[in-house]
Protein backbone atom coordinates (compact mmCIF):
# COMPACT_ATOMS: atom_id res chain seq x y z
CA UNK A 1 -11.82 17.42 7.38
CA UNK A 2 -8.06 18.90 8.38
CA UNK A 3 -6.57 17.47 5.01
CA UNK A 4 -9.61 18.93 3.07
CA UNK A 5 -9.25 22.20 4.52
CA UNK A 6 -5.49 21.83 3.97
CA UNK A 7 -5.97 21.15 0.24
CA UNK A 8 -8.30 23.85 -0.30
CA UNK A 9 -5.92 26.36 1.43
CA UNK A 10 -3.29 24.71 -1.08
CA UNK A 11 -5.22 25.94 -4.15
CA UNK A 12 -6.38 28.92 -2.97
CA UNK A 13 -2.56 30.29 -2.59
CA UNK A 14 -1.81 29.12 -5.96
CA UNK A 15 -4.96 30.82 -6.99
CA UNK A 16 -5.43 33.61 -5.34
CA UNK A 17 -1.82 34.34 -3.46
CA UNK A 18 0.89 33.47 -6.30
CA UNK A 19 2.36 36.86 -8.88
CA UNK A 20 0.41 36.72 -12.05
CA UNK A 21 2.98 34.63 -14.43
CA UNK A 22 3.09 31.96 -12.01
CA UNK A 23 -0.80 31.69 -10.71
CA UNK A 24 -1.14 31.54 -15.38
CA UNK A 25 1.30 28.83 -15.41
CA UNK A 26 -0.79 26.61 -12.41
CA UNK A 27 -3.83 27.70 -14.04
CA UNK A 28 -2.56 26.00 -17.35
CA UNK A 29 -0.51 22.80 -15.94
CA UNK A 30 -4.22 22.34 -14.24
CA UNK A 31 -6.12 22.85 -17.06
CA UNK A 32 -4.04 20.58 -19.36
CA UNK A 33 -3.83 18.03 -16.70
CA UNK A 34 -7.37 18.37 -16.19
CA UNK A 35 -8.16 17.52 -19.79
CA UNK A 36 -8.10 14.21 -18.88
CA UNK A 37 -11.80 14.09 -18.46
CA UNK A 38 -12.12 14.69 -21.97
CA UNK A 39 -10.64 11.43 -22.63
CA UNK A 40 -12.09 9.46 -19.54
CA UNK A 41 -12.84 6.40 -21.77
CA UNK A 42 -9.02 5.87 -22.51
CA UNK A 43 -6.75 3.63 -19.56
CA UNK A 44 -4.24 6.97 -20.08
CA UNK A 45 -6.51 9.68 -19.19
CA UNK A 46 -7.56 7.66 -16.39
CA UNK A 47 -3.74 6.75 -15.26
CA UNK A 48 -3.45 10.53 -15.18
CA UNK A 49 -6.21 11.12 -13.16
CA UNK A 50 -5.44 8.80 -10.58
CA UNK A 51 -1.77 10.18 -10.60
CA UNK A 52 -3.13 13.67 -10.82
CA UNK A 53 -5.40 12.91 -7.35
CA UNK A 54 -2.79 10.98 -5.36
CA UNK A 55 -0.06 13.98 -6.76
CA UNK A 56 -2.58 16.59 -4.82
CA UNK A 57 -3.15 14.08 -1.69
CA UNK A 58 0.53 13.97 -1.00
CA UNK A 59 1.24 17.40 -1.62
CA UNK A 60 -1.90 18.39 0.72
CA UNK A 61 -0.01 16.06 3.36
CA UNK A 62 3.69 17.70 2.90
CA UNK A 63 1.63 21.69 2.79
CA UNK A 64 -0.45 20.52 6.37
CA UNK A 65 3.01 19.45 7.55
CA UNK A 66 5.58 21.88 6.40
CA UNK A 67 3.31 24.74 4.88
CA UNK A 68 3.63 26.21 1.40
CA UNK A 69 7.62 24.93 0.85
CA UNK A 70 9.88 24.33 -2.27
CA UNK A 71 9.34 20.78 -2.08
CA UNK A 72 5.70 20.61 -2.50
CA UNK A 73 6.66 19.92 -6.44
CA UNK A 74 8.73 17.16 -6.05
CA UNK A 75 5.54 15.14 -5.91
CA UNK A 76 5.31 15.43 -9.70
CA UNK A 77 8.35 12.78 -9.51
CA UNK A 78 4.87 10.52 -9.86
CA UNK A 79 4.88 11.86 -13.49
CA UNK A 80 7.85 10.20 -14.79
CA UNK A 81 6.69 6.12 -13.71
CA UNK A 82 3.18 7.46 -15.57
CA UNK A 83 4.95 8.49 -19.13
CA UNK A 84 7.21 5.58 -19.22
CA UNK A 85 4.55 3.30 -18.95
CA UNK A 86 2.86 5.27 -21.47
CA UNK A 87 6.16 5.45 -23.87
CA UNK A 88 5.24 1.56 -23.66
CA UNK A 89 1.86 2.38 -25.57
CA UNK A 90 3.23 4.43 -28.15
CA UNK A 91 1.53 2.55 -30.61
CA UNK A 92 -1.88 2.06 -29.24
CA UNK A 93 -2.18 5.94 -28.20
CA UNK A 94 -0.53 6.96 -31.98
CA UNK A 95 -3.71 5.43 -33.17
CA UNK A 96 -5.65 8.23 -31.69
CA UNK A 97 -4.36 11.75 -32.77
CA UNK A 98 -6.43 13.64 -30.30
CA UNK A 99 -4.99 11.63 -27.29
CA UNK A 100 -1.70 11.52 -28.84
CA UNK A 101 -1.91 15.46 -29.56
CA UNK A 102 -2.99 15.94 -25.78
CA UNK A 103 -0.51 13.62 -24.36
CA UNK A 104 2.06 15.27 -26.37
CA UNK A 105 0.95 18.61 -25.12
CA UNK A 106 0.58 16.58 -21.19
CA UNK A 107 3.99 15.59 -21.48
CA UNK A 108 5.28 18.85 -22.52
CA UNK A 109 4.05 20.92 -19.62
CA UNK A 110 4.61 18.43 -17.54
CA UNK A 111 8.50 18.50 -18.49
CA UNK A 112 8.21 22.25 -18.14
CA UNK A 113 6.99 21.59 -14.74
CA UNK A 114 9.37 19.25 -13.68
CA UNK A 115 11.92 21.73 -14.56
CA UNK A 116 10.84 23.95 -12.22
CA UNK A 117 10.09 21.71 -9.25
CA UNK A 118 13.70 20.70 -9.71
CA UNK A 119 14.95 24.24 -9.31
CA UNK A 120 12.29 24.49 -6.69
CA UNK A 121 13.66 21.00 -4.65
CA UNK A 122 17.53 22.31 -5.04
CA UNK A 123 16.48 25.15 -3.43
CA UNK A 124 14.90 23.31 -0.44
CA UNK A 125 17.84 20.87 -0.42
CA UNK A 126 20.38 24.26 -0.33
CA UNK A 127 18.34 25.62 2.81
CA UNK A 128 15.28 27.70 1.24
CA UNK A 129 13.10 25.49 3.70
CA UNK A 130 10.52 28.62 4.89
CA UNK A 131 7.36 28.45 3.80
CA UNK A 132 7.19 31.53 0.65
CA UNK A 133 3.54 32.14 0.64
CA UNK A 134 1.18 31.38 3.61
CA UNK A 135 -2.74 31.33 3.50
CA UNK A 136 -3.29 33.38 7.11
């Protein structure tokens, strides 16, 4: 019930706490993640589920133990194991333009993002280690 509670204080800063350009850019790196549903039926929307769930599970654990830090991204380090073992299926998922488009469009945010958690974790590693937004 703590982690729960954790993880839905964890969303509700993104949603409700975070300046308007970043709470649209977590809105849309959800929402394209998210997608995956669409494409349940397919091994790679499922891989991106489960990497999308265990993603939120460890950053629910690092937020109930450290608060709302820069290194709460660094999580999305999962992403990179998940798109080269899709890179290994380029063939399979080329067969199916709307998974490929998505993917394409997955893996672009998703390099956006990991752009930003980098500049985010460089931070933390330089001594930005106080929690920026807080829920109470």
């Amino acid at each position: 019930m703590v982690y729960l509670k954790s993880a839905l204080e964890l969303f509700g800063i993104v949603y409700l706490r975070f300046r308007w350009l970043p709470r649209l850019w977590c809105v849309w790196l959800v929402a394209v993640n998210a997608a995956c549903l669409y494409f349940i039926t397919h091994i790679e929307a499922q891989v991106v589920l489960a990497v999308t769930f265990l993603a939120v599970a460890a950053q629910t654990v690092i937020y109930k133990q450290s608060g709302f830090t820069r290194i709460l991204g660094s999580v999305h380090v999962l992403w990179l194991p998940m798109f080269a073992w899709m890179a290994t299926r380029i063939e399979v998922i080329a067969s199916q333009p709307a998974l490929a488009n998505w993917l394409m469009l997955l893996t672009a945010t998703n390099a956006v993002s990991l752009i930003v958690d980098g500049t985010d974790f460089t931070r933390f590693i330089k001594g930005e280690r106080a929690p920026h937004y807080r829920w109470a």
